[in-house]
Structure formats: structure tokens, C-alpha cells
N, C-alpha and C. Protein backbone atom coordinates (compact mmCIF):
# COMPACT_ATOMS: atom_id res chain seq x y z
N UNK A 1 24.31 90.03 40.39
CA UNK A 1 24.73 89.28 39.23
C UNK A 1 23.50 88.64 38.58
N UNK A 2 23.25 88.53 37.38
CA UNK A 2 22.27 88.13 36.62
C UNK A 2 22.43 86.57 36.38
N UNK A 3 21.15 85.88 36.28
CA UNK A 3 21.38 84.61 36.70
C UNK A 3 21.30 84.16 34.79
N UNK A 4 20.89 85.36 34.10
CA UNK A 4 20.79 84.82 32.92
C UNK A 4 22.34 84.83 32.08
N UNK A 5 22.20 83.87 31.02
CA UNK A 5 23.36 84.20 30.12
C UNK A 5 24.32 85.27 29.37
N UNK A 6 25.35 85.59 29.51
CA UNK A 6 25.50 86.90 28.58
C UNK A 6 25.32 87.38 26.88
N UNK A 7 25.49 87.79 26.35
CA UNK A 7 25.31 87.55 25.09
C UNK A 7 26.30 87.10 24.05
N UNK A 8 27.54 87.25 25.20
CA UNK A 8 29.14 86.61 24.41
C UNK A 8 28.74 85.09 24.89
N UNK A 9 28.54 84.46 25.60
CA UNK A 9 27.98 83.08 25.92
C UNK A 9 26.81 82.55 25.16
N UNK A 10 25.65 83.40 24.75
CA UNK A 10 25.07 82.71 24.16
C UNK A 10 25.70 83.07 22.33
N UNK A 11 26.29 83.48 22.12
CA UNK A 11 26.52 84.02 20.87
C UNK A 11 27.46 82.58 20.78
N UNK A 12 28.65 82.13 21.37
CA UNK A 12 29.39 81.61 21.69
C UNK A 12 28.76 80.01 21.49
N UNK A 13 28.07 79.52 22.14
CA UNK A 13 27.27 79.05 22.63
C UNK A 13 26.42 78.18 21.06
N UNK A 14 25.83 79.46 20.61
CA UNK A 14 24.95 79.43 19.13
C UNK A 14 25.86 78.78 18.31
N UNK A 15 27.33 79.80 18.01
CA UNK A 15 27.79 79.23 16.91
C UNK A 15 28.68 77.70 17.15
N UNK A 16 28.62 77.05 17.95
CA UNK A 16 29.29 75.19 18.43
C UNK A 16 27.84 74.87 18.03
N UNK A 17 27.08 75.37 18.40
CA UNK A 17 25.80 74.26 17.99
C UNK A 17 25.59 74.11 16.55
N UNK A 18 25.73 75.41 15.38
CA UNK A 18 26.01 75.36 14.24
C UNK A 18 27.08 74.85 13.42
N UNK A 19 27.84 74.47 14.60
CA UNK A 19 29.07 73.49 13.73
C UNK A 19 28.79 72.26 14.47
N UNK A 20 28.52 71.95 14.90
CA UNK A 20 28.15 70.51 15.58
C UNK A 20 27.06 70.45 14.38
N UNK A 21 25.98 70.80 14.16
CA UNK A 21 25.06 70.71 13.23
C UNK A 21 25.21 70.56 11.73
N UNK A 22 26.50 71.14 11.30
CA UNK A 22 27.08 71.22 10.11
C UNK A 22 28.11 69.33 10.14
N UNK A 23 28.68 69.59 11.15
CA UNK A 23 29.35 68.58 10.91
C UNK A 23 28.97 66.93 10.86
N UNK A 24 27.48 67.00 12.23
CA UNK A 24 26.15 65.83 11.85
C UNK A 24 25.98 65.71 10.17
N UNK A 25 25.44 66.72 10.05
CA UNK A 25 25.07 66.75 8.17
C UNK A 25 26.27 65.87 7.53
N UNK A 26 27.66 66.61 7.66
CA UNK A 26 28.33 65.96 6.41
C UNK A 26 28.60 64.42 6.61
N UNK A 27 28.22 64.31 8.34
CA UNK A 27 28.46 62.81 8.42
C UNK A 27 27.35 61.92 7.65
N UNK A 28 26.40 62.48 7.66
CA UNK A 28 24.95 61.97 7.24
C UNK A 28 25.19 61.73 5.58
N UNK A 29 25.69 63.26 5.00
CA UNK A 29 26.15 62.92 3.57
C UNK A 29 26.86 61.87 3.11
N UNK A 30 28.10 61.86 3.94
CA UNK A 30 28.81 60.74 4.14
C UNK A 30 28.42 59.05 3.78
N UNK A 31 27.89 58.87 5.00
CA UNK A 31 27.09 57.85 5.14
C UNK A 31 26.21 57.15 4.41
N UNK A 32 25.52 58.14 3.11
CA UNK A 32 24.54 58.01 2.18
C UNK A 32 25.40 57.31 1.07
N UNK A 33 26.59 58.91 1.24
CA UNK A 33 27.59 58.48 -0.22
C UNK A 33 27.93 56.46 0.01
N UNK A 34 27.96 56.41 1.08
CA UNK A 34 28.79 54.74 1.40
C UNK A 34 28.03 54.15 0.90
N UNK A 35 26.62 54.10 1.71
CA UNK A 35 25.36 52.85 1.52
C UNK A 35 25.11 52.80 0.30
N UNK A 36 24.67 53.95 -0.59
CA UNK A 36 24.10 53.84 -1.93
C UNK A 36 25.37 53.78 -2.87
N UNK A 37 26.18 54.15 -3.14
CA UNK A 37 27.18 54.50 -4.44
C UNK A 37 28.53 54.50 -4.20
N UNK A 38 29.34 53.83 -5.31
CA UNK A 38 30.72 54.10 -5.12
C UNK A 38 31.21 55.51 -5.58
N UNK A 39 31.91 55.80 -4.78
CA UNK A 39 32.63 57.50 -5.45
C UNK A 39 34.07 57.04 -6.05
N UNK A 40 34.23 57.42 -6.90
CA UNK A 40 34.91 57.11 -8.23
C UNK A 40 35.88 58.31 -8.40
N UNK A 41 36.58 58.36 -8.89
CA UNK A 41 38.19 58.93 -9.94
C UNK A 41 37.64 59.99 -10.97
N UNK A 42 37.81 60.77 -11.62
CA UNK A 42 37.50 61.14 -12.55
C UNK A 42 38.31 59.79 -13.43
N UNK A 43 39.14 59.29 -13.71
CA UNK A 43 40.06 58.35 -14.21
C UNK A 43 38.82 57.29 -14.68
N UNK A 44 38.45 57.09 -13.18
CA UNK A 44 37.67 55.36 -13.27
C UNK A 44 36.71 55.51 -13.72
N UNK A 45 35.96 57.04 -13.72
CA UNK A 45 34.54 57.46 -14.57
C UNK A 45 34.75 57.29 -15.75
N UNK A 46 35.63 57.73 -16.46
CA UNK A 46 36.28 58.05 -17.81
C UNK A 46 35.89 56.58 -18.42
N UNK A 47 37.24 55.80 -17.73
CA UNK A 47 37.35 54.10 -18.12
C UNK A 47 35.75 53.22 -18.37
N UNK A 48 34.89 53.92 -17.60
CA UNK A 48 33.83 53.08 -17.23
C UNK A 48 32.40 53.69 -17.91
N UNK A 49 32.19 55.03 -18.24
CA UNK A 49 30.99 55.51 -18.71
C UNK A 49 30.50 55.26 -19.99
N UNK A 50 31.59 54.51 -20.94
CA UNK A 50 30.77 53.72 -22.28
C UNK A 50 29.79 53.20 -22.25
N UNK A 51 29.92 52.01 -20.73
CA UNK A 51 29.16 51.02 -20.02
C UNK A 51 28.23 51.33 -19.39
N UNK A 52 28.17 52.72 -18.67
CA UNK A 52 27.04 53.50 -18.30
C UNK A 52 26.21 54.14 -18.52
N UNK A 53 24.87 54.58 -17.92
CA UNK A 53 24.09 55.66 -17.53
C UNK A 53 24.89 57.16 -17.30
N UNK A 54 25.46 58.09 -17.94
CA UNK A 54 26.09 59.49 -17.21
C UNK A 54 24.96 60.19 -17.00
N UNK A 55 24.32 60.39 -15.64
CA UNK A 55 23.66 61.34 -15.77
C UNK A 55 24.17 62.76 -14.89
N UNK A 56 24.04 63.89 -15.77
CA UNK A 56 23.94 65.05 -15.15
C UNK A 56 22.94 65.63 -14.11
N UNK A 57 22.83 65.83 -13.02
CA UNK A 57 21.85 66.17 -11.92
C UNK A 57 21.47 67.73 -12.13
N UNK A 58 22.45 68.59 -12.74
CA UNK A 58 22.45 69.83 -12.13
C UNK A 58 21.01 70.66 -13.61
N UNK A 59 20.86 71.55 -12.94
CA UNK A 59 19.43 71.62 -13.83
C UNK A 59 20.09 72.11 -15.31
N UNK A 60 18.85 71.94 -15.90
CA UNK A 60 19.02 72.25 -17.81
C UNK A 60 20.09 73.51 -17.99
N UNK A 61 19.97 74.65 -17.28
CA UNK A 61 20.79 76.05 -17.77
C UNK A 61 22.12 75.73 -17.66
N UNK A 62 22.85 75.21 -16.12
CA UNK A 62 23.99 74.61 -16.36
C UNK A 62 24.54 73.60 -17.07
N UNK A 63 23.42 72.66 -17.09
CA UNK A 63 23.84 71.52 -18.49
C UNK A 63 24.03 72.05 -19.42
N UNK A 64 23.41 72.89 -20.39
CA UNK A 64 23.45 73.35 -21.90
C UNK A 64 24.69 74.17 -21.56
N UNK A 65 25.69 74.82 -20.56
CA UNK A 65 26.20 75.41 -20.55
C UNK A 65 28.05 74.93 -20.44
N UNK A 66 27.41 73.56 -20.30
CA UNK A 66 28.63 72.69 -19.92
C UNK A 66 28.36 71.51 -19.52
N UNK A 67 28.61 70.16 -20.24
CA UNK A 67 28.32 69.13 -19.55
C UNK A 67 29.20 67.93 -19.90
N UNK A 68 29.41 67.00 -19.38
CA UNK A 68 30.17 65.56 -19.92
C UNK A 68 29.64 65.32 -21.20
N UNK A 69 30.54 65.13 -21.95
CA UNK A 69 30.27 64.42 -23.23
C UNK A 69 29.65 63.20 -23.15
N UNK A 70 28.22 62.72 -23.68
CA UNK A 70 27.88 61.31 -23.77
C UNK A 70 26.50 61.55 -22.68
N UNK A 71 26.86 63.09 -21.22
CA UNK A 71 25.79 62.67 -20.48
C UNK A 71 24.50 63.53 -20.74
N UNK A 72 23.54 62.28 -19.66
CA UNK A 72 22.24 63.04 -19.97
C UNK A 72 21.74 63.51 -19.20
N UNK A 73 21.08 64.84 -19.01
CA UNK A 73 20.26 65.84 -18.17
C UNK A 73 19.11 65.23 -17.51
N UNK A 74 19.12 64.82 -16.35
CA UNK A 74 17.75 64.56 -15.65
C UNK A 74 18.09 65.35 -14.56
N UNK A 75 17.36 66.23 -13.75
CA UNK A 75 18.10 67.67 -12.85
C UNK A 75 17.22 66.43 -11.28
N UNK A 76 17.93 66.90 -10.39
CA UNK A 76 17.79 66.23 -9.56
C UNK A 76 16.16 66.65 -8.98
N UNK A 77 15.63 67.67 -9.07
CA UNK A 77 14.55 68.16 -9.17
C UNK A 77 13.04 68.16 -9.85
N UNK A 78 13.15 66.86 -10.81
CA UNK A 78 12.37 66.09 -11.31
C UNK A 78 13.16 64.34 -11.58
N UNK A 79 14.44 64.08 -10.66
CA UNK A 79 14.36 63.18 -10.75
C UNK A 79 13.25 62.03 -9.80
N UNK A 80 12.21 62.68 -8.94
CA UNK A 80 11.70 61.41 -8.39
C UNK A 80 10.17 60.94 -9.45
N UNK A 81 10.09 61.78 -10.70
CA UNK A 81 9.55 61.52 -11.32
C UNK A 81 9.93 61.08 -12.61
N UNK A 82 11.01 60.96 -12.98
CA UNK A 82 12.04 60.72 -14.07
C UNK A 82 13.16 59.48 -13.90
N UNK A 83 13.19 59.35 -12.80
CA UNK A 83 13.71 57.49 -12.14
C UNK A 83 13.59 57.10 -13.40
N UNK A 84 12.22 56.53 -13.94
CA UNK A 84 12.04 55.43 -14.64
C UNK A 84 12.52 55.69 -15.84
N UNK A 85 13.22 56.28 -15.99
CA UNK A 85 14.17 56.60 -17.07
C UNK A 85 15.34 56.08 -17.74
N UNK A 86 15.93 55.76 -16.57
CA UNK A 86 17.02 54.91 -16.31
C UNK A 86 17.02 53.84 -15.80
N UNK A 87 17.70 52.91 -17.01
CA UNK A 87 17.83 51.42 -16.51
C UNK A 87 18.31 50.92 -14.98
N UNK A 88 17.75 50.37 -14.64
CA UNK A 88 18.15 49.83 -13.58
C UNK A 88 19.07 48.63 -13.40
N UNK A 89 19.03 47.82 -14.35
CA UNK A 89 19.85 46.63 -14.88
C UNK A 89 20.96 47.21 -15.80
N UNK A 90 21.74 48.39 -15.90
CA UNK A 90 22.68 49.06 -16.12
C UNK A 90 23.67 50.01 -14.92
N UNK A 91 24.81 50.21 -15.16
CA UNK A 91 25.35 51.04 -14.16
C UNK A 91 24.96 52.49 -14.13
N UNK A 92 25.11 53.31 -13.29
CA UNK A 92 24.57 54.52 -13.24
C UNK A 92 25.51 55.42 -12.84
N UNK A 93 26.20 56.84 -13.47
CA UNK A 93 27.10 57.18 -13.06
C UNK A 93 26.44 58.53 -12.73
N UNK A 94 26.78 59.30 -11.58
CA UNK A 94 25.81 60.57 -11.24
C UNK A 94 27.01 61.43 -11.27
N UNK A 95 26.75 62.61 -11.85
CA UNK A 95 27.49 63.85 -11.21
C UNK A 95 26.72 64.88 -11.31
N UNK A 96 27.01 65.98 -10.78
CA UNK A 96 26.09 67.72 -10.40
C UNK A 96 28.10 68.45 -10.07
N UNK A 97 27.85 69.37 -9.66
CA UNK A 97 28.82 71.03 -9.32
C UNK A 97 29.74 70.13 -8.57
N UNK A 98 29.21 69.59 -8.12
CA UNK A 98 30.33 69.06 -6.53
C UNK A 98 29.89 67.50 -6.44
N UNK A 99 29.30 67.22 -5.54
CA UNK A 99 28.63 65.41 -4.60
C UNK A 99 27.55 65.52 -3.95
N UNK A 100 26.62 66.97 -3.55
CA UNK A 100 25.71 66.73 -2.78
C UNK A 100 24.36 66.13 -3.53
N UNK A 101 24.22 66.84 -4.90
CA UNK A 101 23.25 66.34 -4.87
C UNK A 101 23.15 65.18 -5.84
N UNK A 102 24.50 64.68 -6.31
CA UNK A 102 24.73 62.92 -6.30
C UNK A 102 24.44 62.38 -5.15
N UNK A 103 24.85 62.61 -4.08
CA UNK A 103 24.77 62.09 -2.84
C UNK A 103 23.29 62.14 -2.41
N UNK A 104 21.75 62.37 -2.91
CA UNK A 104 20.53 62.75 -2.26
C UNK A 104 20.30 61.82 -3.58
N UNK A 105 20.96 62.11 -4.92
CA UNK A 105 20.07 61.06 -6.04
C UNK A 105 20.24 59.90 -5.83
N UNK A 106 21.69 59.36 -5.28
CA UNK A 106 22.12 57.61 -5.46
C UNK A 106 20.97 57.56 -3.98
N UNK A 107 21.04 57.86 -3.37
CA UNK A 107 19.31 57.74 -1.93
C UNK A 107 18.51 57.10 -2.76
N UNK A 108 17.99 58.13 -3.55
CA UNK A 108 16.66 57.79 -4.17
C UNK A 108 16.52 56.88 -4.99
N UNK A 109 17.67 56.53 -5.91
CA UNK A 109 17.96 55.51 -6.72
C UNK A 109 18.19 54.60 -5.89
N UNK A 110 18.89 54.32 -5.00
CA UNK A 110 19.42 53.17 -3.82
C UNK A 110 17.94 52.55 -3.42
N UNK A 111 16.62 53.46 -3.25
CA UNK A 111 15.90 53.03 -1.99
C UNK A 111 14.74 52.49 -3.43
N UNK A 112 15.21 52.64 -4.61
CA UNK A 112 14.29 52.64 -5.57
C UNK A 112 14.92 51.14 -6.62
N UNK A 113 15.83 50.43 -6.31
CA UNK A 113 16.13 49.35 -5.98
C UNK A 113 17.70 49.02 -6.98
N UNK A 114 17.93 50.51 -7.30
CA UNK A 114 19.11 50.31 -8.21
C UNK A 114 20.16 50.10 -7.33
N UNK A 115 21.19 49.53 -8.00
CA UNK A 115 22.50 49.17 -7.06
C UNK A 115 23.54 49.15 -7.29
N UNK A 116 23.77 49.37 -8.95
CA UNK A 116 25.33 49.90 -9.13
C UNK A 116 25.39 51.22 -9.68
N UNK A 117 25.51 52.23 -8.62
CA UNK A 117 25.55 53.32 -8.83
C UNK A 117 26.98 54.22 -8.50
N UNK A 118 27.34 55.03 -9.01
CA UNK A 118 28.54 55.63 -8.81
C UNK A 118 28.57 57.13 -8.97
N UNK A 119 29.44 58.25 -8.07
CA UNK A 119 29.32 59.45 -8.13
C UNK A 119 30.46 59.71 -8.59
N UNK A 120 30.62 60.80 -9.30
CA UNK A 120 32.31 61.48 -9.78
C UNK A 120 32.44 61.86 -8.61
N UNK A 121 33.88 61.75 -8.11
CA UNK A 121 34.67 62.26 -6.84
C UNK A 121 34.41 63.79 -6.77
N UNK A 122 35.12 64.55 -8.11
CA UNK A 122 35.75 65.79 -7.80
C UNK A 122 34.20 66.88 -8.87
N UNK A 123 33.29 66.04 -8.75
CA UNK A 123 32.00 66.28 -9.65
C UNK A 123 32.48 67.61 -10.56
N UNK A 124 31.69 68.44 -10.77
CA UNK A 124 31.99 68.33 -13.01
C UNK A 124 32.87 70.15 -12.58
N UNK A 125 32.72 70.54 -11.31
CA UNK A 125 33.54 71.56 -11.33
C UNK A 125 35.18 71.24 -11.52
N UNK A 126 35.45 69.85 -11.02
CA UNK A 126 36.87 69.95 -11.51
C UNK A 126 37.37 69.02 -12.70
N UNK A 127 36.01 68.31 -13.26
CA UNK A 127 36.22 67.48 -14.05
C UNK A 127 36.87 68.10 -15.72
N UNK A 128 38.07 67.38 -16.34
CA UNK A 128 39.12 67.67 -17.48
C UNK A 128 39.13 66.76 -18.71
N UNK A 129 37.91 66.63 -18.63
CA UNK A 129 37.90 65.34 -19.82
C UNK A 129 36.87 66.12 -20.51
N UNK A 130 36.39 65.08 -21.81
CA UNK A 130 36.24 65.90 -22.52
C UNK A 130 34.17 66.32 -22.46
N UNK A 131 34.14 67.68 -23.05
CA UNK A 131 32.57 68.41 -22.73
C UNK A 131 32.10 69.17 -24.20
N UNK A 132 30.96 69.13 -23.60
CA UNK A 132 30.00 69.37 -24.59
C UNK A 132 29.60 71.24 -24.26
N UNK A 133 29.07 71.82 -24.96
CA UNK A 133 28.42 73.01 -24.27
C UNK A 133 27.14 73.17 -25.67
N UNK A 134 26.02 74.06 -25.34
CA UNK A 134 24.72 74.16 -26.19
C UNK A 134 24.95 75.46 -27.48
N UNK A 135 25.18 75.40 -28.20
CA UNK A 135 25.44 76.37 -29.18
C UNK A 135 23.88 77.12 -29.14
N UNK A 136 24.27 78.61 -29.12
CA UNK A 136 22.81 79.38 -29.28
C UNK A 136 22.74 80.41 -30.38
């Protein structure tokens, strides 16, 4: 008998460690979403973004292609050089495709000393209000 593992055991084996690993992450996402930003309604975004900062995270091609009415394009990918863009003594409302990479901007904004920050819940893939798109 072989003292080593089989390959249904380590195969087995591999993929719990990749969900244990997946599921660390979303706790981590999680956790970010809490400390830095409230996650919001599409409803309570609506009610509240007169008063705000909307910024769009997701880069320029998807913005021009579809975006919140009112928001503005800073792609999360030049936001650690584009921060100073946005008031800080104003609210800040983030959305991108989904929450992740609201969830990595309100970080950077959080650790950069802003503090009322907020993410769309159901971010702009399920968002029904009203949009803009880039005429070409």
C-alpha cells in the first residue's frame, strides 16, 4: 500500500481548500463593505444622490455605454490617483457591475479619511432608474 495520497484525495482535498479560500475572501469583502460604507437600496440611492458624489467605478467603455444619470466616471483603476477629486466633506455614492469593486474603492476612500460613503446594493447590473448612454 502506498503511503502517499491518491489522486481522488488530493483532487478532493484541493477543491475544500478552494472553497474555504473563496469563502475567507467574501468574508473579507464583507467586512470591508461594513467598516467603510453603507450598502444602500437602489430606492435610498435614488432618494439621496442629488446630495451626492455618484461615482461610476467601472472603466470609461462601460460607462459611455451605460451609466446612472447625474454619475461620474472615475474607473477604479486610476482611482488612487483621482481621490482628490472628490469631496470629502460631501457624501459619496459608489457603484461598478455588481459591489466588488465598490467594496476595494470605499477601502481606499475609508483609509483616505472619507466617511460617508455608500455602495448601490444590487450595483448598476440591476439598477432601473433612470441612464444615460454615449451617442457615437
Amino acid at each position: 500500500m502506498a503511503l502517499g495520497l491518491s489522486n481522488m484525495n488530493m483532487l478532493n482535498i484541493l477543491i475544500i481548500v478552494l472553497i474555504a479560500a473563496w469563502v475567507i475572501y467574501r468574508v473579507y469583502q464583507y467586512a470591508m463593505r461594513k467598516k467603510y460604507a453603507n450598502i444602500i437600496t437602489e430606492e435610498e440611492f435614488t432618494q439621496g444622490m442629488r446630495k451626492a458624489q455618484v461615482i461610476d467605478l467601472r472603466e470609461k467603455n462601460d460607462f459611455d455605454r451605460g451609466h446612472i444619470m447625474g454619475a461620474r466616471n472615475v474607473p477604479l483603476t486610476v482611482l488612487k490617483q483621482r481621490y482628490v477629486e472628490i469631496r470629502s466633506d460631501l457624501p459619496v455614492y459608489l457603484y461598478d457591475q455588481g459591489m466588488m469593486l465598490s467594496t476595494r474603492a470605499s477601502k481606499l476612500l475609508g483609509k483616505k479619511g472619507y466617511s460617508d460613503i455608500s455602495i448601490l446594493k444590487s450595483g448598476y447590473a440591476r439598477w432601473t432608474g433612470k441612464t444615460k448612454t454615449k451617442k457615437y
